[in-house]
Protein backbone atom coordinates (compact mmCIF):
# COMPACT_ATOMS: atom_id res chain seq x y z
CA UNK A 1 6.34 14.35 -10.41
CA UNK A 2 6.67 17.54 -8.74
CA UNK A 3 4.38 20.72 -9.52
CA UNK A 4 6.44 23.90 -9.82
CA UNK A 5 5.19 24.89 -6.21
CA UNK A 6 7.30 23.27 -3.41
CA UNK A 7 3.88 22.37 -1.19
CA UNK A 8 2.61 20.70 -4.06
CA UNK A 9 3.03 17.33 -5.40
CA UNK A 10 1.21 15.29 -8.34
CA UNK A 11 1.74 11.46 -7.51
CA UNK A 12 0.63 8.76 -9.98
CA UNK A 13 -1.27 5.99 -8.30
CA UNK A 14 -0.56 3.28 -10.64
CA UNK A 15 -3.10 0.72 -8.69
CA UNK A 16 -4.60 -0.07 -5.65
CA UNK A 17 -1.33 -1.26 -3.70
CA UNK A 18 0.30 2.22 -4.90
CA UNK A 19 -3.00 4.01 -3.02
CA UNK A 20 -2.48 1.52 -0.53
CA UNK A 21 1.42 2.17 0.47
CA UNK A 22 0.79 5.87 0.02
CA UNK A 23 -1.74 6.00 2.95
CA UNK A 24 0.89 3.57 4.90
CA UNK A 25 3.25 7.04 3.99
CA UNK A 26 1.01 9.37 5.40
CA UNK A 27 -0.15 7.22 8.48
CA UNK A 28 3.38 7.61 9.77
CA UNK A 29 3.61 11.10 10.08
CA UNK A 30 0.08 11.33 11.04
CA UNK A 31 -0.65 13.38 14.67
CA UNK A 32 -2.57 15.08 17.27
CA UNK A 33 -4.15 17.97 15.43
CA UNK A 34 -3.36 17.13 11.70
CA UNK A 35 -6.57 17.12 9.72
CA UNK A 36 -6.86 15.68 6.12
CA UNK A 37 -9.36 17.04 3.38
CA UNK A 38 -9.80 13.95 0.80
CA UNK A 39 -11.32 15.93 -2.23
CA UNK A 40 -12.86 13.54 -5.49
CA UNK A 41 -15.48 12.96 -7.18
CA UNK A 42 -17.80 9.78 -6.40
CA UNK A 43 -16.25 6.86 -6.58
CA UNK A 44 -12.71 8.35 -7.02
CA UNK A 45 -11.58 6.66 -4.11
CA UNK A 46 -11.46 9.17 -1.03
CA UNK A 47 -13.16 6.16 1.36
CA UNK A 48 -10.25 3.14 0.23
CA UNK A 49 -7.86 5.63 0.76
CA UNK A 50 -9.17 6.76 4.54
CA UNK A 51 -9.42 2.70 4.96
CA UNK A 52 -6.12 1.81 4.45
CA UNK A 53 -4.91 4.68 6.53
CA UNK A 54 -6.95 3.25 9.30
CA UNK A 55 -5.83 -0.12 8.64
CA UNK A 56 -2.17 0.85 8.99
CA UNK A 57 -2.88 2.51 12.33
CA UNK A 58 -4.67 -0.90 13.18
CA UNK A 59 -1.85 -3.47 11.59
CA UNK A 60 -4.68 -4.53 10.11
CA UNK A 61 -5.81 -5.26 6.73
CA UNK A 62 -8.64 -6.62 7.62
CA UNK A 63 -9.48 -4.36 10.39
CA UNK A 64 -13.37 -3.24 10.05
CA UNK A 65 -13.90 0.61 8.61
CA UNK A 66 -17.20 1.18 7.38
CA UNK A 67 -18.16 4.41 5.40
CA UNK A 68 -19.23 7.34 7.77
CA UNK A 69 -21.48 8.56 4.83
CA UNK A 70 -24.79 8.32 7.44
CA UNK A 71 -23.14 8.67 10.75
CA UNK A 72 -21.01 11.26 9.36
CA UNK A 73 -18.32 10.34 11.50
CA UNK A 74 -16.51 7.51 12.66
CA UNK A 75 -14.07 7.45 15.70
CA UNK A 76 -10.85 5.03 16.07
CA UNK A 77 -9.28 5.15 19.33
CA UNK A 78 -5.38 4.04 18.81
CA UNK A 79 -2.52 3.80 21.48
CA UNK A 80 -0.61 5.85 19.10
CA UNK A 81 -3.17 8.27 18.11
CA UNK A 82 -7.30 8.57 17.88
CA UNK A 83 -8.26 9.00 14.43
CA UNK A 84 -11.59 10.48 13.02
CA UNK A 85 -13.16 9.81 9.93
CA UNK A 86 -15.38 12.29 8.83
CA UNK A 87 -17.92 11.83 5.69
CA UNK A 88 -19.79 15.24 5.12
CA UNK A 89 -21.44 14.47 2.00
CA UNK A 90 -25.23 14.52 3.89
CA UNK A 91 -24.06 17.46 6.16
CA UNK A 92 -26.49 20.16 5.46
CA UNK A 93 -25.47 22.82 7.64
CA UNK A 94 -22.16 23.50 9.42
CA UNK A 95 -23.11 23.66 12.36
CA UNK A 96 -23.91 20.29 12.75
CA UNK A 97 -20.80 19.68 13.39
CA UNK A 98 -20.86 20.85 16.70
CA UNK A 99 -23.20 18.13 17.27
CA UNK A 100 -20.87 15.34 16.35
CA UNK A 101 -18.22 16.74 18.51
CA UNK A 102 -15.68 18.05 15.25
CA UNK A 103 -13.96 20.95 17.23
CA UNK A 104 -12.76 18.24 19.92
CA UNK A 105 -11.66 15.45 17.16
CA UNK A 106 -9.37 17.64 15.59
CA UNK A 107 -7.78 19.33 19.18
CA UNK A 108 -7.53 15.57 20.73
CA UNK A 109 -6.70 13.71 17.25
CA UNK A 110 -6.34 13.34 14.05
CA UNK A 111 -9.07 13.65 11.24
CA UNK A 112 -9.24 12.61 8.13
CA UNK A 113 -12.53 14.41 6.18
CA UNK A 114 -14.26 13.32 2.52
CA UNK A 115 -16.31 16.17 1.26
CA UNK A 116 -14.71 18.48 3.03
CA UNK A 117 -15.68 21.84 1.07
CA UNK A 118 -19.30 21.24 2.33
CA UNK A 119 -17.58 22.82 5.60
CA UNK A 120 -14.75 24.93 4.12
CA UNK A 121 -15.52 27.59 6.64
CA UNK A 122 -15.18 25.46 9.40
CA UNK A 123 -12.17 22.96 8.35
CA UNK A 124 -8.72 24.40 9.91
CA UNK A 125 -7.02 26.22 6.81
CA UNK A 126 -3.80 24.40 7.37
CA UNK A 127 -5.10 20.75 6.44
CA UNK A 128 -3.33 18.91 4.07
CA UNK A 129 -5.41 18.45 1.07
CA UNK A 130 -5.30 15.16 -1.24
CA UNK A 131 -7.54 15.68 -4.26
CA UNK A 132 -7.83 11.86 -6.04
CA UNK A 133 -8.75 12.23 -10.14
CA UNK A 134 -9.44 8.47 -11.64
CA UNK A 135 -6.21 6.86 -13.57
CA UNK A 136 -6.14 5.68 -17.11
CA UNK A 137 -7.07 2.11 -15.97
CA UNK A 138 -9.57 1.23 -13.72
CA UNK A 139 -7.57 0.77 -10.44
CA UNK A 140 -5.22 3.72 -10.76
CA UNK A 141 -5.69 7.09 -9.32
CA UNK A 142 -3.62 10.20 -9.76
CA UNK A 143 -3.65 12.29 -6.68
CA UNK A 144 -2.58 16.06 -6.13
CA UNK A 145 -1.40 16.28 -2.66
CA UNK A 146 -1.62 20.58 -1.53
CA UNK A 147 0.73 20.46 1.87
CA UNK A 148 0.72 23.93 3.61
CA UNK A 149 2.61 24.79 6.63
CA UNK A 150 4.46 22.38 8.42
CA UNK A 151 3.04 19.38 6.26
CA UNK A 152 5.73 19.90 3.04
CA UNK A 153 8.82 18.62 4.98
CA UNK A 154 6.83 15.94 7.06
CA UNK A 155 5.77 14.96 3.82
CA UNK A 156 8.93 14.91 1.86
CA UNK A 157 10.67 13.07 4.63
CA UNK A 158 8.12 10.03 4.54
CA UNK A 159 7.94 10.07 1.00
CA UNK A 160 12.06 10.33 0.74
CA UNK A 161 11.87 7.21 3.22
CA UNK A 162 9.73 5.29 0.39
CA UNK A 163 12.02 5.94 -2.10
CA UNK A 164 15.04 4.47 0.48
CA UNK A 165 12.95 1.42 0.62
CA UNK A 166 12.76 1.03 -3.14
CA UNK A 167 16.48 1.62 -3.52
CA UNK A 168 16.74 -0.95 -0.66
CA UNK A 169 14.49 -3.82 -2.69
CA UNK A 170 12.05 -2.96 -0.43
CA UNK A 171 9.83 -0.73 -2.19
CA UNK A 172 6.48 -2.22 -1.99
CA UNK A 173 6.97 -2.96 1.96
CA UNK A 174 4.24 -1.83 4.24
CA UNK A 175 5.24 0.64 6.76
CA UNK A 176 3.77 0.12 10.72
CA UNK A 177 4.97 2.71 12.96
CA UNK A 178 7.08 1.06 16.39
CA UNK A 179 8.37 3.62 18.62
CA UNK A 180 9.88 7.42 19.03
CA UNK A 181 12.39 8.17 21.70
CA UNK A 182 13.02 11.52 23.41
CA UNK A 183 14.98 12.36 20.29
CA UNK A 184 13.67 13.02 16.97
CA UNK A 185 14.44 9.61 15.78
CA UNK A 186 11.68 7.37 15.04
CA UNK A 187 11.58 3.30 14.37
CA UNK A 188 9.32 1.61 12.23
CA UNK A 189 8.93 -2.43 11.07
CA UNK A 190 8.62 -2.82 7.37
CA UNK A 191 7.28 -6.04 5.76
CA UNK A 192 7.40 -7.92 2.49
CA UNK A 193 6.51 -11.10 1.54
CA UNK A 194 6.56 -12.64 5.40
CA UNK A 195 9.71 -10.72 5.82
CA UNK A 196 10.36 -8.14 8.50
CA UNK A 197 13.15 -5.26 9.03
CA UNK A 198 13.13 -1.99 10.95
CA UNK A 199 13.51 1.43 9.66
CA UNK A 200 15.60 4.08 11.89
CA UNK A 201 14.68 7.55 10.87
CA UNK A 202 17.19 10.03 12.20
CA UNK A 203 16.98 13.25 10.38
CA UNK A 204 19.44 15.87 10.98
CA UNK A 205 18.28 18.95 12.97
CA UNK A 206 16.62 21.85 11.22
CA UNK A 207 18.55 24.98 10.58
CA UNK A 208 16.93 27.57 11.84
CA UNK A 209 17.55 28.79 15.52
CA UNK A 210 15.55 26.02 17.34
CA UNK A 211 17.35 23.47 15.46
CA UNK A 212 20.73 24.92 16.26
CA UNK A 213 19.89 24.65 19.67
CA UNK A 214 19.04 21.59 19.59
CA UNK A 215 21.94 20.48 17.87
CA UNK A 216 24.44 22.30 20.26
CA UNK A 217 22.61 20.66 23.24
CA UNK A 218 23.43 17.03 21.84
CA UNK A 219 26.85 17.85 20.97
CA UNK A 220 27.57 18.89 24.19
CA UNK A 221 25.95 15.91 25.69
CA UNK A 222 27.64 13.52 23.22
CA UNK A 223 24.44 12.29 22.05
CA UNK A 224 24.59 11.01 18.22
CA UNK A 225 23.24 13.74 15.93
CA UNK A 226 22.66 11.06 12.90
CA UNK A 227 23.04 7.33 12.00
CA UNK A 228 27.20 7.13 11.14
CA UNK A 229 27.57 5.94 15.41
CA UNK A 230 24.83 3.71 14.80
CA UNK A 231 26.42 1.50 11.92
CA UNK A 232 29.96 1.50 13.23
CA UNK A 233 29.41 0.64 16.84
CA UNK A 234 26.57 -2.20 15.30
CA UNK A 235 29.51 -2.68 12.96
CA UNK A 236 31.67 -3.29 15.87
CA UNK A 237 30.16 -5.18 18.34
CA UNK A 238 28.95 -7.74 15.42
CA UNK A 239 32.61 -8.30 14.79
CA UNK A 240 32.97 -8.80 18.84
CA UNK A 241 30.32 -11.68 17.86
CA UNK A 242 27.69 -9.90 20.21
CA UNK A 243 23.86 -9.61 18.98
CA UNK A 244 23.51 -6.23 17.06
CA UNK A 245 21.66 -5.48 13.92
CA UNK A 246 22.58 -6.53 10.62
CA UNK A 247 22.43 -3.45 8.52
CA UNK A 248 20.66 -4.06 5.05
CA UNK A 249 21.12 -0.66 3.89
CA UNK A 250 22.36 3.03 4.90
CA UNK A 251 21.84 6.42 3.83
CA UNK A 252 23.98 8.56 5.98
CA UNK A 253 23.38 11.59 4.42
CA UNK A 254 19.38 11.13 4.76
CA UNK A 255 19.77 9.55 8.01
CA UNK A 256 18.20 5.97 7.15
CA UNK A 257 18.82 2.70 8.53
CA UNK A 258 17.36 -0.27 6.99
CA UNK A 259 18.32 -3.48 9.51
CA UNK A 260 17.96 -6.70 11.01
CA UNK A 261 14.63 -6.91 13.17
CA UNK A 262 15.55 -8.91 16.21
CA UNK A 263 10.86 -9.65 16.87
CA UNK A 264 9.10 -8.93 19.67
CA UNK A 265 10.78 -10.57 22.63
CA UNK A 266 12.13 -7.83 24.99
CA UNK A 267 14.18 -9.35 28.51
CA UNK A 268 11.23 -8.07 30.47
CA UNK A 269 7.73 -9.37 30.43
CA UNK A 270 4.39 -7.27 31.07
CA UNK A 271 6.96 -5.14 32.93
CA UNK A 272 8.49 -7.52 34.85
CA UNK A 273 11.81 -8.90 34.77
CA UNK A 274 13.12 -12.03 33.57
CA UNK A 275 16.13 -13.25 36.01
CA UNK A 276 17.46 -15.46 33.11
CA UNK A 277 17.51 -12.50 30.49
CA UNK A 278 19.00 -10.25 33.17
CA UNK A 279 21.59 -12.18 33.81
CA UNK A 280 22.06 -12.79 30.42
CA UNK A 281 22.69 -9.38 29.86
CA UNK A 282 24.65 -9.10 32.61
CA UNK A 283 26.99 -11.35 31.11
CA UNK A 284 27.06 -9.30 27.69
CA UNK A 285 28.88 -6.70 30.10
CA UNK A 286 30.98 -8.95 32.05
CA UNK A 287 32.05 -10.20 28.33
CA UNK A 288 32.62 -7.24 26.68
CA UNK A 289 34.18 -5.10 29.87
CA UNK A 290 36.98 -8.35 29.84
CA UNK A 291 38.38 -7.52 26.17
CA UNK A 292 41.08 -4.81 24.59
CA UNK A 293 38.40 -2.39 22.62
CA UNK A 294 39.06 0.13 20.00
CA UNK A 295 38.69 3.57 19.74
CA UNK A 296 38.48 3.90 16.32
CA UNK A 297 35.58 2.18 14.50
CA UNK A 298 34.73 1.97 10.72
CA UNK A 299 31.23 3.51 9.92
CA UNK A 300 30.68 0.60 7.15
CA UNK A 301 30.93 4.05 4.31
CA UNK A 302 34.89 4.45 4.48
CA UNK A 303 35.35 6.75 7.11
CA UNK A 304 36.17 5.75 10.55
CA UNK A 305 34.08 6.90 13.84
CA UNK A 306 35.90 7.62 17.39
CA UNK A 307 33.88 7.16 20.20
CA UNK A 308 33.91 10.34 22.29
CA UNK A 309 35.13 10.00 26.03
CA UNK A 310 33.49 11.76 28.89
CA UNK A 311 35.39 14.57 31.03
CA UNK A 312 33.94 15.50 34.86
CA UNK A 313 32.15 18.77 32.75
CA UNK A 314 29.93 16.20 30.93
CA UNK A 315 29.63 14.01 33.56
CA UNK A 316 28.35 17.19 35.16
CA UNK A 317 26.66 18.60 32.35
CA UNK A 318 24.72 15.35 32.22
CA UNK A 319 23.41 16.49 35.70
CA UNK A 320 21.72 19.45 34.92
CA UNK A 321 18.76 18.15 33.63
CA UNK A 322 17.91 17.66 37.48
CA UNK A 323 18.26 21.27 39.13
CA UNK A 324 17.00 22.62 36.26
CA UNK A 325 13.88 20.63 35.92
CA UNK A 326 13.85 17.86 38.93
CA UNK A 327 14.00 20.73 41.37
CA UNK A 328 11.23 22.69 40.17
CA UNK A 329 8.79 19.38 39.96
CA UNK A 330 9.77 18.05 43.07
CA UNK A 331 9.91 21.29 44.82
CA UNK A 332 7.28 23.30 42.96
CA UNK A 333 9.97 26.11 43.05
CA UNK A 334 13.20 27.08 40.99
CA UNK A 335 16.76 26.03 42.30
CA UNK A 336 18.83 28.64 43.50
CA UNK A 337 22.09 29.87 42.51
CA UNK A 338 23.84 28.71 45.34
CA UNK A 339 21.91 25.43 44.76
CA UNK A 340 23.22 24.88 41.41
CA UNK A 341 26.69 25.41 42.90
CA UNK A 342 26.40 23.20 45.80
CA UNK A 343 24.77 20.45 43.80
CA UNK A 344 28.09 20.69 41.30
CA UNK A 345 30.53 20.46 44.70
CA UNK A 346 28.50 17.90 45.84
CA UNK A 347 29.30 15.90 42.98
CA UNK A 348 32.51 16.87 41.43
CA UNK A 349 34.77 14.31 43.71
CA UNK A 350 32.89 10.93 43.02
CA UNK A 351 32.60 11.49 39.49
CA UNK A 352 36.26 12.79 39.44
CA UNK A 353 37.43 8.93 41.30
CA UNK A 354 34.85 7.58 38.05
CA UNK A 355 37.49 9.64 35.43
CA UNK A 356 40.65 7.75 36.97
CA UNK A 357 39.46 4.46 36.90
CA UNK A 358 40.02 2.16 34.16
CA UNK A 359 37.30 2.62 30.98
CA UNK A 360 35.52 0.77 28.07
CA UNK A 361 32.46 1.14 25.98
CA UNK A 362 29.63 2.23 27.48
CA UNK A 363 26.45 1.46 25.35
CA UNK A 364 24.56 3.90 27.61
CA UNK A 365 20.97 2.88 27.31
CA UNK A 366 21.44 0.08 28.38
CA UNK A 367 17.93 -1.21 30.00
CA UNK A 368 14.78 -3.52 29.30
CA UNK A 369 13.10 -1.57 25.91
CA UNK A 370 16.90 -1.60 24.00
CA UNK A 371 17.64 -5.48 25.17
CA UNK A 372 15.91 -7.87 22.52
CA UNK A 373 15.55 -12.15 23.84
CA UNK A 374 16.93 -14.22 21.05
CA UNK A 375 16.53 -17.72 23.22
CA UNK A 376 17.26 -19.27 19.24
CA UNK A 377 21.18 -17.79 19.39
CA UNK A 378 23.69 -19.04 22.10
CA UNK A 379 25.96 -17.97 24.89
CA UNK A 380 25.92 -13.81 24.90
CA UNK A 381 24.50 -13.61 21.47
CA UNK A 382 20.81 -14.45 22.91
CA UNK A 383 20.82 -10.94 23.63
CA UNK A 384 20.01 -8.61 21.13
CA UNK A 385 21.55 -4.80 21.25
CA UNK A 386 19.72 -1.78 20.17
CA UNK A 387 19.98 1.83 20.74
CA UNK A 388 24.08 2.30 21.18
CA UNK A 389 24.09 5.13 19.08
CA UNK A 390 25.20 7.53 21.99
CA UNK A 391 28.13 5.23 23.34
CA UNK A 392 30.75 6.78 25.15
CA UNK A 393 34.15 5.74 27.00
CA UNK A 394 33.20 4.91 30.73
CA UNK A 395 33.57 3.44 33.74
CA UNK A 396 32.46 -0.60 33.45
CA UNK A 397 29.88 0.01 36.07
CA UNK A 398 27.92 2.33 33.93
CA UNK A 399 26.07 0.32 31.57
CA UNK A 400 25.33 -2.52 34.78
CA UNK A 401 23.64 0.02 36.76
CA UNK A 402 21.61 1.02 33.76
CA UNK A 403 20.62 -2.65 33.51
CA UNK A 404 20.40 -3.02 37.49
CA UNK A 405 18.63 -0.19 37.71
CA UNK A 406 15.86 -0.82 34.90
CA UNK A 407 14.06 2.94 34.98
CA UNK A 408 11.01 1.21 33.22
CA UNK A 409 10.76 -1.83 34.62
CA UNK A 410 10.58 -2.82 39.08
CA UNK A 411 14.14 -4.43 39.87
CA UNK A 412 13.84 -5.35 43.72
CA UNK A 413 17.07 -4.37 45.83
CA UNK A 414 17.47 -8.45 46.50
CA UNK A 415 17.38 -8.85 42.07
CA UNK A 416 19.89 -5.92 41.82
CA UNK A 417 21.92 -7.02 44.24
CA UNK A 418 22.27 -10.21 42.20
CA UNK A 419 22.89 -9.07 39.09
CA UNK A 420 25.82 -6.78 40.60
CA UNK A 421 27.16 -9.96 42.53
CA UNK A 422 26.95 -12.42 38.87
CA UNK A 423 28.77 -9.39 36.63
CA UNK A 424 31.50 -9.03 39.65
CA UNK A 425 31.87 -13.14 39.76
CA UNK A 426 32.08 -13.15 35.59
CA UNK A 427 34.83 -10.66 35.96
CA UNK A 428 37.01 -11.95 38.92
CA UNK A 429 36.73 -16.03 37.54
CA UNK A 430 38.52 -13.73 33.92
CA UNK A 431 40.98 -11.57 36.58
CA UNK A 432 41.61 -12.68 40.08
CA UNK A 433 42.79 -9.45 40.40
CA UNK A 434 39.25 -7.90 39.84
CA UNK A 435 38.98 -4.45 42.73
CA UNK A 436 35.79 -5.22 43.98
CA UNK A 437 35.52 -2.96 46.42
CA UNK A 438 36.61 0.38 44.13
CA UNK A 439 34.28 -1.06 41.68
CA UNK A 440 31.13 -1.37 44.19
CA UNK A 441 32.08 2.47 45.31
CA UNK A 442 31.75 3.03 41.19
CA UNK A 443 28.77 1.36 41.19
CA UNK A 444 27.16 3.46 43.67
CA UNK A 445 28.46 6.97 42.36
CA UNK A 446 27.16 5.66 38.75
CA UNK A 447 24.04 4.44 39.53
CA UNK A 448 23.13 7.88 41.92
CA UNK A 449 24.27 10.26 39.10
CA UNK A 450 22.33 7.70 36.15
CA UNK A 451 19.10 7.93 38.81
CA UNK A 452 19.29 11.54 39.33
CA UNK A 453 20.21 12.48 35.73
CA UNK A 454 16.49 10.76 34.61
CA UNK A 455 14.57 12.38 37.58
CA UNK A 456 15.57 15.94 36.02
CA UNK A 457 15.13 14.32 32.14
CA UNK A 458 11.61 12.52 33.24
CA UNK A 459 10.27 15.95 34.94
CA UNK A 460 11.63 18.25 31.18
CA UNK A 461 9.96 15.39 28.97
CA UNK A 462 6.43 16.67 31.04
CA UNK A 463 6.87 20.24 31.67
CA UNK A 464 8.44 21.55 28.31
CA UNK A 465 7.32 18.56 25.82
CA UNK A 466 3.82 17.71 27.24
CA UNK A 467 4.98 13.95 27.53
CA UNK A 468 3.83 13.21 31.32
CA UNK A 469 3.75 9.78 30.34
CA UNK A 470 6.77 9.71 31.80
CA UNK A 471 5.65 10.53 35.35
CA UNK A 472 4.62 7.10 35.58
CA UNK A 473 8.39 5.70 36.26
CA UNK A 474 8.71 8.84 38.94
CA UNK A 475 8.63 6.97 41.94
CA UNK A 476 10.23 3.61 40.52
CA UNK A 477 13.53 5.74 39.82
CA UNK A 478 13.09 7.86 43.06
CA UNK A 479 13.69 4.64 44.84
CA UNK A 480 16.80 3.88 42.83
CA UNK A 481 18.46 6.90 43.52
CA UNK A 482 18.14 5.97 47.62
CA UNK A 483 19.68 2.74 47.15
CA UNK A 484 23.15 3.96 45.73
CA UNK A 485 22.67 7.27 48.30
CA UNK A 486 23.21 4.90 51.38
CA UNK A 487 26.91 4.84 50.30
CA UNK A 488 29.34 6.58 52.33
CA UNK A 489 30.85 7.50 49.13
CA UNK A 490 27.98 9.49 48.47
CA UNK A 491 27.35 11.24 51.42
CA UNK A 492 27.84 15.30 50.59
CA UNK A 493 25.10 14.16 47.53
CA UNK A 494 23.04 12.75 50.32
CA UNK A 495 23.14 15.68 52.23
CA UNK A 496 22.25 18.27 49.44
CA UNK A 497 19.49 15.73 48.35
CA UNK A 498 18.00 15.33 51.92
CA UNK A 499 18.67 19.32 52.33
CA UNK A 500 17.14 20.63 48.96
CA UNK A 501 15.33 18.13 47.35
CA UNK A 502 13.43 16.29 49.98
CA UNK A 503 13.53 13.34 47.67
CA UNK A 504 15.02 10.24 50.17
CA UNK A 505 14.97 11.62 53.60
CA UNK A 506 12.20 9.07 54.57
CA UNK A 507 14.06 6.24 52.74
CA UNK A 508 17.23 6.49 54.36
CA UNK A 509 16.35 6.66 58.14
């Protein structure tokens, strides 16, 4: 039940696998600076509650966490996150904490704190605060949960995610956190009773200013902004009799997907690539490039969903990304005005030949960490699809070069040139009259501006988010955008690259 203040919440723990999913709740939103004060009385359960927390980060439930209560702290370094837990019930002065490095644990991490009003001074004032009062019975707990700040509608939205999985039959699932993209969606696999799905998270953008940014900028990239693209094109290429996920259960208005989980199997290895998978997917394209394809999809709720179609000002607009960011990494400088104009002549007749040429569905992100290896399933269906949502009408060779190209994952130029070769023999044995020559020039043109579009995406992600993690597939996709360059088709974007970006004049001599 809800307290009459919105930051405040009274939650009845009814036993120890209610405490239990509650932590799974919390260890979701969990991140680099949040800070936890677990308030009780002995025995009230502040230590089983910072346990199964831990044990969620750790997929665990076994996973070893013993009580700080005479180190006073206890450190758990996470891929995801590094977690502290702090016990402060022998602390005897403040300023021990200093000693035990505190400051740093809650700039670098995440703590979570028992006793914490033995250091009230000290203790950031925005912490979330979960005060645990023993239940009726033995096992339950009733916890007040104090969330100032940004914490109420983090909170809200994983506890409105619980009560999706309960409407779903899914209730009593535990949560593990999977992946985030460069959006602010968010995956997770849920679990019951040796039974796996995933959860997609896609809430809608805030309304205030930032928000409405936000949500211009993806409306005038044609990027989904919630889950309705997701179910109908999953919708759709299920009825095509391709791999997508089953969808257990939707709330559009929320933005929650319950679905099929496809495992752990991805067409790349240890980050290299499978020839048999690629090819595989290859011949997902060749399939679906080869059939008559709506425009008009139902979104599984009544309505019907159109997939947008690209004009040369997105294809453009999905450029800018790179002088506005690509130049100043590369460069260490800002691009010019007369830059930004060149770059956009450069451009605008290649992508103007991609507008006239025939078009289908383009999934978009189409590469190694949305392609799923279902060896069990046959012909094109051993492929599992994920991460459509953002599927446009394009040009065929789009979604090849995204494969071809693999920004996450080393495809030599001999492998690439193989994969183009299988997809162009797949569609001329379908059509003898198959233009392989206009489609190699698309190729090239596609694969530049899909190369060149990351560079400037790769270099925002670490300057404005922080997210340099990304760097790491710099040079990989550096070398991409040479290969397509050496086209004559390209050769005014080869120019301005060589000119003002400096980024494959040693590759191309």
């Amino acid at each position: 039940m809800a307290d009459a203040a919105l930051n405040r919440l009274l939650i009845d723990l009814g036993d120890e696998n209610a405490t239990t999913r509650l932590a799974e709740d919390l260890a979701m939103i969990l991140g680099p600076g949040d800070v936890i004060r677990l308030e009780g009385d002995l025995g009230a359960g502040k230590t089983s509650f910072a346990r199964a927390l831990i044990r969620a980060f750790a997929d665990d439930p076994l996973h070893e966490v013993p009580s700080p209560t005479f180190t006073l702290v206890q450190s758990y370094d996470f891929t995801r996150l590094t977690i502290s837990h702090f016990d402060l019930y022998r602390l005897t002065d403040p300023d021990e904490l200093d000693e035990i490095g505190f400051d740093e644990a809650i700039r670098s991490g995440a703590a979570l704190i028992e006793w914490p009003e033995r250091a009230d001074d000290v203790i950031p004032r925005d912490a979330l605060t979960l005060r645990l009062h023993n239940g009726p019975t033995t096992e339950s707990r009733i916890v007040e949960i104090i969330a100032p700040g940004n914490w109420e509608p983090r909170l809200q939205r994983t506890l409105s995610i619980r009560a999706f999985l309960t409407r779903a039959g899914w209730g009593n699932a535990a949560r593990r956190y999977l992946k985030a993209d460069a959006s602010s969606r968010s995956l997770e696999r849920v679990s019951l009773v040796g039974a796996t799905r995933i959860l997609m998270n896609h809430p809608k953008e805030s309304g205030d200013a930032a928000g409405e940014a936000r949500r211009l900028a993806r409306a005038r990239a044609k990027l989904a902004e919630d889950t309705t693209s997701f179910v109908a094109i999953a919708l759709a290429l299920r009825e095509l009799g391709l791999s997508a996920p089953r969808i257990d259960a939707h709330d559009p208005d929320a933005g929650f997907v319950l679905m099929e989980d496809f495992g752990h199997a991805f067409i790349a290895e240890a980050g290299q690539p499978i020839e048999a998978r690629y090819r595989a997917a290859v011949d997902v394209l060749a399939d679906l490039h080869q059939r008559e394809l709506p425009h008009d999809l139902p979104d599984g709720s009544g309505g019907v969903f159109q997939l947008p179609e690209y004009d040369l000002d997105d294809l453009l607009t999905q450029l800018e990304p790179f002088p506005d960011w690509g130049i100043p990494h590369l460069m260490g400088r800002e691009a010019t005005a007369e830059e930004r104009r060149s770059f956009a002549d450069a451009w605008r007749p290649c992508l103007t030949e991609i507008l006239a040429a025939p078009k289908t569905w383009a999934l978009r992100d189409y590469h190694s960490p949305n392609l799923m290896w279902l060896p069990e399933r046959d012909g094109a269906a051993r492929v599992g699809l994920l991460d459509f949502q953002d599927a446009v009408w394009l040009h065929p060779a789009y979604d090849l070069a995204s494969v071809a190209q693999d920004a996450r994952v080393t495809i030599s130029p001999d492998l690439e040139e193989r994969l183009v070769a299988h997809y162009v023999s797949r569609r001329k044995n379908a059509d003898p009259a198959f233009d392989n020559e206009a489609f190699q020039r698309a190729y090239a043109i596609l694969a530049a501006q899909r190369a060149t579009r990351i560079l400037g995406i790769f270099a925002r992600l670490s300057r404005r988010d922080g997210r340099h993690d990304y760097l790491v597939h710099y040079p990989r996709v550096l070398d991409y955008l040479a290969r397509p360059l050496r086209a004559p088709v390209l050769s005014d974007v080869r120019d301005w690259m060589v000119r003002h970006a400096g980024v494959v004049k040693s590759t191309l001599t």
